[in-house]
C-alpha atoms as a PDB file:
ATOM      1  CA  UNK A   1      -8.077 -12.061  26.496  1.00  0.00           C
ATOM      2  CA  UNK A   2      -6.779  -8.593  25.462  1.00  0.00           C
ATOM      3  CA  UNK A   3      -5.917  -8.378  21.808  1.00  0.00           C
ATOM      4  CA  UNK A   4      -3.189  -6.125  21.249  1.00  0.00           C
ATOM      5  CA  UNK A   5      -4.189  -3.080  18.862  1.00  0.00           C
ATOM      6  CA  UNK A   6      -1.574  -4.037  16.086  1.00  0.00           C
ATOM      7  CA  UNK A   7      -2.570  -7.700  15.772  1.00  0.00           C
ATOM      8  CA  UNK A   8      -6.715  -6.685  15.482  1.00  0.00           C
ATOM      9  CA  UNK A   9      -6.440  -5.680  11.682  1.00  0.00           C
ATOM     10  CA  UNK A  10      -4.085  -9.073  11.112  1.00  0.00           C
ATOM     11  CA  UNK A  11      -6.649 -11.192  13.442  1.00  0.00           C
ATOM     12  CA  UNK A  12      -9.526  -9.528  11.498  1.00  0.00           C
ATOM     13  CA  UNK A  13      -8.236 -10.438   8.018  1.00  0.00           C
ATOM     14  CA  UNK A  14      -7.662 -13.936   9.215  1.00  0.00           C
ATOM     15  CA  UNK A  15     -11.311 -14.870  10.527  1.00  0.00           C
ATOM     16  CA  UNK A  16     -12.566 -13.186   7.381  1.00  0.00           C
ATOM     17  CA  UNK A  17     -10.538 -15.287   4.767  1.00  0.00           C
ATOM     18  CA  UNK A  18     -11.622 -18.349   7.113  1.00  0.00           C
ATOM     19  CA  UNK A  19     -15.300 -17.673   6.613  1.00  0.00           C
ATOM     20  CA  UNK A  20     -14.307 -17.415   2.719  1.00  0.00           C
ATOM     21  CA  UNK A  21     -12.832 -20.928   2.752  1.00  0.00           C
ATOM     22  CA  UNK A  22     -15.639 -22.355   5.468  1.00  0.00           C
ATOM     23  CA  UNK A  23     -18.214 -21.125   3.300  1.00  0.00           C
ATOM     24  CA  UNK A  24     -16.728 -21.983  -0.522  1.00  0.00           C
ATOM     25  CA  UNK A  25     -16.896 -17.921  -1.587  1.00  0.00           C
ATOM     26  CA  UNK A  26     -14.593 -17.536  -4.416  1.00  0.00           C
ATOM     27  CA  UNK A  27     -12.067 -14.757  -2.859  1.00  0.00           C
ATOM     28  CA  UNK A  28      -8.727 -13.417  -3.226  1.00  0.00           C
ATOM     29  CA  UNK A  29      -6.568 -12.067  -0.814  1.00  0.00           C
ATOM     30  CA  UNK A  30      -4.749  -9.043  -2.179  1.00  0.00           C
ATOM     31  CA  UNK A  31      -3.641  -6.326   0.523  1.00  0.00           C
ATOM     32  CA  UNK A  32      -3.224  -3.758  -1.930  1.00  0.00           C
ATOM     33  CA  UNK A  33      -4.565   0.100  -3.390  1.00  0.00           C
ATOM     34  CA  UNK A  34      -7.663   0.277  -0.977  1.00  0.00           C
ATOM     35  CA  UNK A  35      -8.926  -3.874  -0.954  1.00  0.00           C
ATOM     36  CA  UNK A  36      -7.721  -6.370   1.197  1.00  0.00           C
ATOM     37  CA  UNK A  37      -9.544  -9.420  -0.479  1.00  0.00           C
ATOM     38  CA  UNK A  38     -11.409  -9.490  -3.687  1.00  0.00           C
ATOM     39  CA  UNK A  39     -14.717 -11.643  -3.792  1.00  0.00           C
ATOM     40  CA  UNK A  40     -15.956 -12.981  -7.297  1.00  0.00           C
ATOM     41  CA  UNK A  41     -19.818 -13.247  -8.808  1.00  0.00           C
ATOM     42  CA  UNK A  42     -20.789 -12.090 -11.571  1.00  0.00           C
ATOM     43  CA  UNK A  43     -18.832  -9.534 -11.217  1.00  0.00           C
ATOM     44  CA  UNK A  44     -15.393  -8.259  -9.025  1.00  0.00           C
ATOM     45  CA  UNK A  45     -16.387  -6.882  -5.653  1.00  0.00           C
ATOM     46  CA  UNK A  46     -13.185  -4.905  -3.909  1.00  0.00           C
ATOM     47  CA  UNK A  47     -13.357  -5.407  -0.344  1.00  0.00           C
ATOM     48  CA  UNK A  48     -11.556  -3.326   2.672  1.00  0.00           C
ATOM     49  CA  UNK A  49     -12.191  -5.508   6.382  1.00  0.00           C
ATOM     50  CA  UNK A  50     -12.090  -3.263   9.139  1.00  0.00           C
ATOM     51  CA  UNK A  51     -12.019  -4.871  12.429  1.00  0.00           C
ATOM     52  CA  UNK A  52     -13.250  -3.048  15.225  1.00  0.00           C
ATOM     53  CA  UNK A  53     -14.652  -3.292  18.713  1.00  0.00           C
ATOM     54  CA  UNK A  54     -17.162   0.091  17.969  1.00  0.00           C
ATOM     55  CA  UNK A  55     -18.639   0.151  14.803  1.00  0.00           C
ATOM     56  CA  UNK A  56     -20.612  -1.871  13.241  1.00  0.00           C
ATOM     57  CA  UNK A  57     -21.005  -0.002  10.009  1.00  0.00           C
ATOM     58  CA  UNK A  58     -18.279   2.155   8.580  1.00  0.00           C
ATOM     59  CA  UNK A  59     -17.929   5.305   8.283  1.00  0.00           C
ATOM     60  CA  UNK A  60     -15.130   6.403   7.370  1.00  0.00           C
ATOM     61  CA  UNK A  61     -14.642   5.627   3.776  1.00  0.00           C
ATOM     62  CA  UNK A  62     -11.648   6.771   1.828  1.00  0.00           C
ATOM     63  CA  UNK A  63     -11.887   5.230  -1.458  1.00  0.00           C
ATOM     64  CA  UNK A  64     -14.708   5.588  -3.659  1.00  0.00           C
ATOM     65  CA  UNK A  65     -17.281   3.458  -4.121  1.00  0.00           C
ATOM     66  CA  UNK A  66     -15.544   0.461  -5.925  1.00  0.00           C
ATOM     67  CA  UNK A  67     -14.721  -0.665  -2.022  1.00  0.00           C
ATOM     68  CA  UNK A  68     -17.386  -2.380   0.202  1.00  0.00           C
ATOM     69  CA  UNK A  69     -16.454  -1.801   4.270  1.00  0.00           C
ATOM     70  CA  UNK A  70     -16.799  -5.380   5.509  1.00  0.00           C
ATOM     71  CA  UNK A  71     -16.474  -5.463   9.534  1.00  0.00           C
ATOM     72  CA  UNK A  72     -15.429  -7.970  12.174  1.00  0.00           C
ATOM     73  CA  UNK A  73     -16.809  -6.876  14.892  1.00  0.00           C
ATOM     74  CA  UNK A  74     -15.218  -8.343  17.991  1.00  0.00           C
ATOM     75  CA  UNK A  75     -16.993  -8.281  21.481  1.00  0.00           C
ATOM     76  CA  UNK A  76     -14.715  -9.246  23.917  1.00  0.00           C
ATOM     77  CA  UNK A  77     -16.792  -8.839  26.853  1.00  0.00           C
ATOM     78  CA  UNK A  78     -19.439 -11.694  25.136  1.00  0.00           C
ATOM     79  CA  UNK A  79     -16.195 -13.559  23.636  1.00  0.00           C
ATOM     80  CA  UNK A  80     -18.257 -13.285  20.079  1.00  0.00           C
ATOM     81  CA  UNK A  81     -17.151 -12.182  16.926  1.00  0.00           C
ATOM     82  CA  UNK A  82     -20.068 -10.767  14.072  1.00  0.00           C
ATOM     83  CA  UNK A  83     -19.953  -9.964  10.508  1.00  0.00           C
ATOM     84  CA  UNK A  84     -21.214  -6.825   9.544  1.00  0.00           C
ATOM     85  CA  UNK A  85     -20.929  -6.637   5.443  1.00  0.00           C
ATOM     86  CA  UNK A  86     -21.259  -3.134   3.510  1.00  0.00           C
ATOM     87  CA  UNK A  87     -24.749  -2.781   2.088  1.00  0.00           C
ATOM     88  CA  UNK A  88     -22.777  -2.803  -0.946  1.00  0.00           C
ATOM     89  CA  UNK A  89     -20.685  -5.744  -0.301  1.00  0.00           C
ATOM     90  CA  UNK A  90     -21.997  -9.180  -2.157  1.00  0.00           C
ATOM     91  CA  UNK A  91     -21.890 -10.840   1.653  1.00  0.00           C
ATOM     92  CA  UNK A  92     -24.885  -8.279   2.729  1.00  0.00           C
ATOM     93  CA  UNK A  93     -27.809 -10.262   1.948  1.00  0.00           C
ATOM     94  CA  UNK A  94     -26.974 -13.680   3.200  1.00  0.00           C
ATOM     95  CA  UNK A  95     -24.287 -12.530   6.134  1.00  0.00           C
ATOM     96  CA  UNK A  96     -25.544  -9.614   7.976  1.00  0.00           C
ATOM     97  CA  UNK A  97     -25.170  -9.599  11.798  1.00  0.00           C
ATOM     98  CA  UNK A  98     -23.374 -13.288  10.753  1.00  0.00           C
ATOM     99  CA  UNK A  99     -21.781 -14.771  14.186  1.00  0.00           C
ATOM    100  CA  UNK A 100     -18.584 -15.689  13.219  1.00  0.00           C
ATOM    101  CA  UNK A 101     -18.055 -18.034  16.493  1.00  0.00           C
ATOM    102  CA  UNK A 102     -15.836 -17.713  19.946  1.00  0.00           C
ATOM    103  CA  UNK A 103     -13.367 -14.934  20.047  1.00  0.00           C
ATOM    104  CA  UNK A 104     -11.376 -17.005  22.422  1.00  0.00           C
ATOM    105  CA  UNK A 105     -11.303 -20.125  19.445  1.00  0.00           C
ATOM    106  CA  UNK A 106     -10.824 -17.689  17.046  1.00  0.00           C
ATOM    107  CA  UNK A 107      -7.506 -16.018  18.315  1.00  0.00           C
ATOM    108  CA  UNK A 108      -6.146 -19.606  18.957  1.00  0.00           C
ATOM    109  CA  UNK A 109      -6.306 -20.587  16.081  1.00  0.00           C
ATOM    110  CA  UNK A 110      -4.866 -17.413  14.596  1.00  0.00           C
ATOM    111  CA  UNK A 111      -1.660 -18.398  16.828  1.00  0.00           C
ATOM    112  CA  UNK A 112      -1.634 -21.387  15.549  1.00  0.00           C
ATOM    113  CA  UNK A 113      -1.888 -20.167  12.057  1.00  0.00           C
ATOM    114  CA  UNK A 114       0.833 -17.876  12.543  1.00  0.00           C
ATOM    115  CA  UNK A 115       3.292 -20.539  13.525  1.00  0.00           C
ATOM    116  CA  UNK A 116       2.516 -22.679  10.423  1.00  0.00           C
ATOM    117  CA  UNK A 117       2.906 -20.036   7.870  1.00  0.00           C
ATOM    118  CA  UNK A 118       1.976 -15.891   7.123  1.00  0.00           C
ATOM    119  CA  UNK A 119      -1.510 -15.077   5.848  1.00  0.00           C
ATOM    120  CA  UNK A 120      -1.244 -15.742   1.909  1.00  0.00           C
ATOM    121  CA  UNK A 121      -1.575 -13.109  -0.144  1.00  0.00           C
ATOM    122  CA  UNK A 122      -1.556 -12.718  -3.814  1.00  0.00           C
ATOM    123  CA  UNK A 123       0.622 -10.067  -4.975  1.00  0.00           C
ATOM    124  CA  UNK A 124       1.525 -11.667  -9.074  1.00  0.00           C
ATOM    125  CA  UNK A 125      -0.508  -9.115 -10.243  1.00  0.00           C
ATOM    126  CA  UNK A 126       0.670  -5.647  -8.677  1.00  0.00           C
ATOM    127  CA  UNK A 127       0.722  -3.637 -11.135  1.00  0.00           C
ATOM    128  CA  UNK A 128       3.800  -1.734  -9.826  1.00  0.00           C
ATOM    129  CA  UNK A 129       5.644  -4.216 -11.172  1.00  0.00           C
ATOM    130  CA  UNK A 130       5.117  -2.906 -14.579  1.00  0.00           C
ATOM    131  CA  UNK A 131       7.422  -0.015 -13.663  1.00  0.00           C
ATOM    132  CA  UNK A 132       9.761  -1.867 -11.538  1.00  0.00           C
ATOM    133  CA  UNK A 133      10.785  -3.871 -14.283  1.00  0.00           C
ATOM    134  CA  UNK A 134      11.174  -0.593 -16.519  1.00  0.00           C
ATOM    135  CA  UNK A 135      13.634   0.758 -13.776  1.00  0.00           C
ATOM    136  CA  UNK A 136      15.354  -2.724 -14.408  1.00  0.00           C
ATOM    137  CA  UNK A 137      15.955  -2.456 -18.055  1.00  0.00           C
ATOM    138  CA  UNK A 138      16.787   0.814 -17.829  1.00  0.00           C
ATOM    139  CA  UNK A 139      19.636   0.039 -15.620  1.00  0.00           C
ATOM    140  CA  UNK A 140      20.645  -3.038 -17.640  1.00  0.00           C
ATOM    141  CA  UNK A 141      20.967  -1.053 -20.589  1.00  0.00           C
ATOM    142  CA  UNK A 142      23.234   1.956 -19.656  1.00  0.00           C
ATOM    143  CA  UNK A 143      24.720   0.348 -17.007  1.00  0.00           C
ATOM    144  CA  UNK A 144      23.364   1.918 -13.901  1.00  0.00           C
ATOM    145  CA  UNK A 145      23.085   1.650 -10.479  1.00  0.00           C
ATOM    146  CA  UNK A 146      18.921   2.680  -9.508  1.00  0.00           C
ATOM    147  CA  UNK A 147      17.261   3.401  -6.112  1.00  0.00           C
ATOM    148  CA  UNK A 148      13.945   2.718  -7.233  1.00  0.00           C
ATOM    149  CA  UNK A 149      10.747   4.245  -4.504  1.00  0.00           C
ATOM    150  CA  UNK A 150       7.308   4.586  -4.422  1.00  0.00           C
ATOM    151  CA  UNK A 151       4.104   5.803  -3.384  1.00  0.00           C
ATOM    152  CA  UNK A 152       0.651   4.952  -4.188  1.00  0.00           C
ATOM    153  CA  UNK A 153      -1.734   7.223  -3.784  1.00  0.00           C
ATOM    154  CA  UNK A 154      -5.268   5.673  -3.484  1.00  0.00           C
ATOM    155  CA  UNK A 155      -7.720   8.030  -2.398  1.00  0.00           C
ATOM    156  CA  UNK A 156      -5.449  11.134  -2.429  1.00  0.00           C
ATOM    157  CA  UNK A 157      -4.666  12.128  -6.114  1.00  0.00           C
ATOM    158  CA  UNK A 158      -2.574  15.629  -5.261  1.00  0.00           C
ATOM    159  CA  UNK A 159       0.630  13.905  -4.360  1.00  0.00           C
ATOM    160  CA  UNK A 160       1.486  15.784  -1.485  1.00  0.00           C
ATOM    161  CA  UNK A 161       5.002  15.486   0.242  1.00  0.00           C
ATOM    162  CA  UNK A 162       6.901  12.799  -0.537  1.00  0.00           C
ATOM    163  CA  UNK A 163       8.586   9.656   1.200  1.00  0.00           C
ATOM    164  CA  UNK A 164      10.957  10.227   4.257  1.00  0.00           C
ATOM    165  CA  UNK A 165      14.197   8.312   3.080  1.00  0.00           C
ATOM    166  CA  UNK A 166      15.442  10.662   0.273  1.00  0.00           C
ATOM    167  CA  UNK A 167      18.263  11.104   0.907  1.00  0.00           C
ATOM    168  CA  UNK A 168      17.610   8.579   3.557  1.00  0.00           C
ATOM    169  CA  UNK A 169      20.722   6.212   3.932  1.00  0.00           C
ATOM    170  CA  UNK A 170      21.708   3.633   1.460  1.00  0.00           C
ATOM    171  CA  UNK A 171      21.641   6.573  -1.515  1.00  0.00           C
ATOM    172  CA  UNK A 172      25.547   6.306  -2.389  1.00  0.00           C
ATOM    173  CA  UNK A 173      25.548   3.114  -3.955  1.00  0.00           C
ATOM    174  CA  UNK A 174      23.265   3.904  -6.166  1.00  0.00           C
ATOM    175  CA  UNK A 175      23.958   6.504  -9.119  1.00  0.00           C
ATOM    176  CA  UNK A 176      20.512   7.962  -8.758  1.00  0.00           C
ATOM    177  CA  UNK A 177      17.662   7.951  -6.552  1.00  0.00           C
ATOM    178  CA  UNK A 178      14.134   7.211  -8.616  1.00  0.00           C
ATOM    179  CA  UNK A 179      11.013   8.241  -6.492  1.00  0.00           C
ATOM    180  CA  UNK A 180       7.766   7.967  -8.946  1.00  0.00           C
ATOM    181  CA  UNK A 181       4.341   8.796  -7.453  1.00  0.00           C
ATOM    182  CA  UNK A 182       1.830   7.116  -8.569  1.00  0.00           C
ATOM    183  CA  UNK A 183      -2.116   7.564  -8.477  1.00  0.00           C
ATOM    184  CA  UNK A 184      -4.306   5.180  -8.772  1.00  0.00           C
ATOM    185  CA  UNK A 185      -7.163   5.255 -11.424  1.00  0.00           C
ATOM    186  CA  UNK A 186     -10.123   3.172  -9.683  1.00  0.00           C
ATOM    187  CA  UNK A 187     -11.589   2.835 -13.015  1.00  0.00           C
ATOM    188  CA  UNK A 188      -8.906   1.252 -15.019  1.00  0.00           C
ATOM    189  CA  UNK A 189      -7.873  -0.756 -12.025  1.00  0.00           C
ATOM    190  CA  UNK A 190      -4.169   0.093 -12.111  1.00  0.00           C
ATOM    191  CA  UNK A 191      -1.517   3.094 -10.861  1.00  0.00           C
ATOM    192  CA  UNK A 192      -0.866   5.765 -13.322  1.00  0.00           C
ATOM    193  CA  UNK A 193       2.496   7.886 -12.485  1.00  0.00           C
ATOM    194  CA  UNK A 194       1.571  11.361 -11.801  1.00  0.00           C
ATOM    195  CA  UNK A 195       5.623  12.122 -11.505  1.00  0.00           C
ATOM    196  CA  UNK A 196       8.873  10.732 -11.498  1.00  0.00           C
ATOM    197  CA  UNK A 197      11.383  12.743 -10.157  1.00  0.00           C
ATOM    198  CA  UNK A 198      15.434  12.156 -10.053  1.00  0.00           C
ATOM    199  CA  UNK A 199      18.078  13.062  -7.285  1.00  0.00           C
ATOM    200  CA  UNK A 200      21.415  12.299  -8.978  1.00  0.00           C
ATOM    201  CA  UNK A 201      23.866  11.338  -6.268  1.00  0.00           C
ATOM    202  CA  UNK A 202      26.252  13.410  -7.243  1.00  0.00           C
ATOM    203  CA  UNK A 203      24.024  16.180  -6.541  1.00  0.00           C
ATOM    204  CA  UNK A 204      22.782  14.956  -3.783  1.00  0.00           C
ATOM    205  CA  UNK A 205      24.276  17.228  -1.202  1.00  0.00           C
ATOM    206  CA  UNK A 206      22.733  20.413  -2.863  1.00  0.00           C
ATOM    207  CA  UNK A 207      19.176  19.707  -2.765  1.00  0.00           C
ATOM    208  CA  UNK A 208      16.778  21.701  -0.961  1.00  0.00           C
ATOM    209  CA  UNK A 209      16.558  20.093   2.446  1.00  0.00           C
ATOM    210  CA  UNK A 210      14.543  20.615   5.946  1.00  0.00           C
ATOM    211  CA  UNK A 211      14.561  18.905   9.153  1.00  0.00           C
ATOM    212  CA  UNK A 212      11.908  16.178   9.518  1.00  0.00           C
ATOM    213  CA  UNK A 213       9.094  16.100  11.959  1.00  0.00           C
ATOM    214  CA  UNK A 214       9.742  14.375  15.087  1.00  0.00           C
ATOM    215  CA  UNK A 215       8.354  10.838  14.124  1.00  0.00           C
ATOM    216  CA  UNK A 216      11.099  10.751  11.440  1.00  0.00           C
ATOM    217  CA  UNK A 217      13.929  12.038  13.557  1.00  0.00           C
ATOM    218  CA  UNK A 218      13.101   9.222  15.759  1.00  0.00           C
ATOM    219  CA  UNK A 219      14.201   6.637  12.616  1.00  0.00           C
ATOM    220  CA  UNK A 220      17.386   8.108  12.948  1.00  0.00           C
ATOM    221  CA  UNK A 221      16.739  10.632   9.682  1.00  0.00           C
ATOM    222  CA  UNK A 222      17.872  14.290  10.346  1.00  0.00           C
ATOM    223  CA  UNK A 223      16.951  15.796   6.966  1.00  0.00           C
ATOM    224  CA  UNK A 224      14.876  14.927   4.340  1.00  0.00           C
ATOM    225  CA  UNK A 225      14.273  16.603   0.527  1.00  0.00           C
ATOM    226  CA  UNK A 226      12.110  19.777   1.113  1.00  0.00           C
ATOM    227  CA  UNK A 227       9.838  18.728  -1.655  1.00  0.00           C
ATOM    228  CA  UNK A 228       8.243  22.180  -1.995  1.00  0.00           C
ATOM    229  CA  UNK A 229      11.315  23.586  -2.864  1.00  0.00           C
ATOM    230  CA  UNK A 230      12.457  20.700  -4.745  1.00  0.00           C
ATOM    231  CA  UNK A 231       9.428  20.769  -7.342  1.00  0.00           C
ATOM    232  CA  UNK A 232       9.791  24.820  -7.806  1.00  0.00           C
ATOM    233  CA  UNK A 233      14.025  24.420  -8.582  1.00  0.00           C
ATOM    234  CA  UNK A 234      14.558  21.358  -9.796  1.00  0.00           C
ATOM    235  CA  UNK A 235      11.365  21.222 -12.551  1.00  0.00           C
ATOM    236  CA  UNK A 236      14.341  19.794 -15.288  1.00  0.00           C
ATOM    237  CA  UNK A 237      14.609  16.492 -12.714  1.00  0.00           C
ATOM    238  CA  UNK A 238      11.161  15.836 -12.675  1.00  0.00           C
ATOM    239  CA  UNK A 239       9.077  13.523 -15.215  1.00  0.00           C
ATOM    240  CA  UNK A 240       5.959  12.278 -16.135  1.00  0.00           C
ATOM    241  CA  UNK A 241       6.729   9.494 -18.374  1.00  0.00           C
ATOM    242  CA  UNK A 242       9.579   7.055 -18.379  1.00  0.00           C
ATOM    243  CA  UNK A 243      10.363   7.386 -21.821  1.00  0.00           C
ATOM    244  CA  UNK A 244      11.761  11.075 -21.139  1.00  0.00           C
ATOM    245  CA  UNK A 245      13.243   9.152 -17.649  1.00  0.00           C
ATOM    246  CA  UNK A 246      15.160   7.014 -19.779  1.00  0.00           C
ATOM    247  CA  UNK A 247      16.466   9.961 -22.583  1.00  0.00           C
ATOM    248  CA  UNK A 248      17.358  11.743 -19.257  1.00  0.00           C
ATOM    249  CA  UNK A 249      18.810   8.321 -17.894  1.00  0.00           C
ATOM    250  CA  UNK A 250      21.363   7.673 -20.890  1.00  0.00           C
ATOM    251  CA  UNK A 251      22.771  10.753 -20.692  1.00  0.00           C
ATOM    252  CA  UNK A 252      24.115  10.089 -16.788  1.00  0.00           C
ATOM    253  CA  UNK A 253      25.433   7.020 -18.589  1.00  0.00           C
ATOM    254  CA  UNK A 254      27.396   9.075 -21.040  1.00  0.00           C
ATOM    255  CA  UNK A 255      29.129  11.453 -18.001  1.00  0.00           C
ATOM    256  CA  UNK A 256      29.872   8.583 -15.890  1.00  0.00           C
END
């Protein structure tokens, strides 16, 4: 059976939280900032599964060492799947080379799963929330209209360009666009904002722009912010704590 190349990281995910439950390990499935499950001892293990038909040991590790590289390897040719856990992963000892049974079973009852209900994950605790709920009062109190986007940088703290929808399309009903890029700090377990920066939609239309590389054209997006441009100009729109986001914030209230 060929597994298409977009359902091997889902199928992947799924035969590793069923080993979890099979064999009583005390996990969580997360799907967030560099883990995809978290396993419990004595202590919190972060784990990233990487399914893959090549490599039985990962190489190509982006986060620091908090994350353990846990990989299903799938062998279609034998109709086998094997664990291979990180050296530093608390499965190591006890699950190396582990056969995880028939890769033929296995993606049945994946389909099967599917139709039932989506893999659970637990996503209470995302700490972007914090913020999202800031943008919220914000708005409640000077009654405001927010666009409120993201990014999470995990294992690249610089920033770099930013998202492809500013302006993007649904920007008018909103009285401002809010983009806030965030790092995340591996050692306090959470995002930090590096930035916050504001595109008031009444200025919309004379930010720096620049034509978008072809993958974004092909969403139907002809320009986006030119963000080099933006950051040099616009410095007064750009923040690096919500309490001078919200001082900033009342005063659009004021002119509106």
């Amino acid at each position: 059976m060929v597994i298409e190349t977009k359902l091997k990281g889902p199928l992947g995910e799924f035969i590793f939280q069923k080993f979890c439950i099979d064999h009583q390990i005390d996990f969580k499935r997360v799907n967030k900032f560099g883990r995809d499950f978290e396993i419990k001892t004595t202590k919190l293990h972060l784990i990233d599964v990487k399914t893959s038909e090549r490599s039985k040991v990962w190489k190509n590790r982006k986060f620091p060492d908090h994350v353990s590289y846990d990989v299903v390897f799938i062998d279609q040719e034998n109709d086998s799947v094997v664990l291979y856990p990180d050296e530093k992963s608390p499965l190591y000892t006890n699950y190396w080379a582990y056969d995880l049974g028939s890769l033929d079973v296995l993606i049945s009852e994946f389909e099967d799963f599917k139709k039932i209900k989506k893999l659970s994950t637990d996503s209470g605790e995302d700490p972007t929330i914090e913020f999202s709920t800031k943008i919220s009062e914000i708005e409640e109190e000077y009654n405001l209209s927010l666009r409120f986007l993201f990014r999470v940088n995990t294992h690249d703290w610089r920033g770099g360009e930013g998202p492809d929808n500013i302006p993007g399309k649904p920007w008018r009903k909103f009285d401002a666009t809010i983009y806030c890029n965030f790092k995340y700090d591996w050692d306090m377990d959470r995002v930090v904002p590096i930035d916050i920066c504001v595109f008031y939609t009444k200025d919309m239309d004379i930010y720096p722009k620049k034509k978008p590389e072809q993958r974004v054209i092909n969403k139907g997006i002809n320009e986006i912010i030119d963000w080099e441009s933006f950051r040099k100009d616009y410095t007064k729109n750009i923040f690096t704590n919500f309490e001078d986001l919200e001082q900033e914030l009342s005063l659009l209230d004021q002119n509106k």
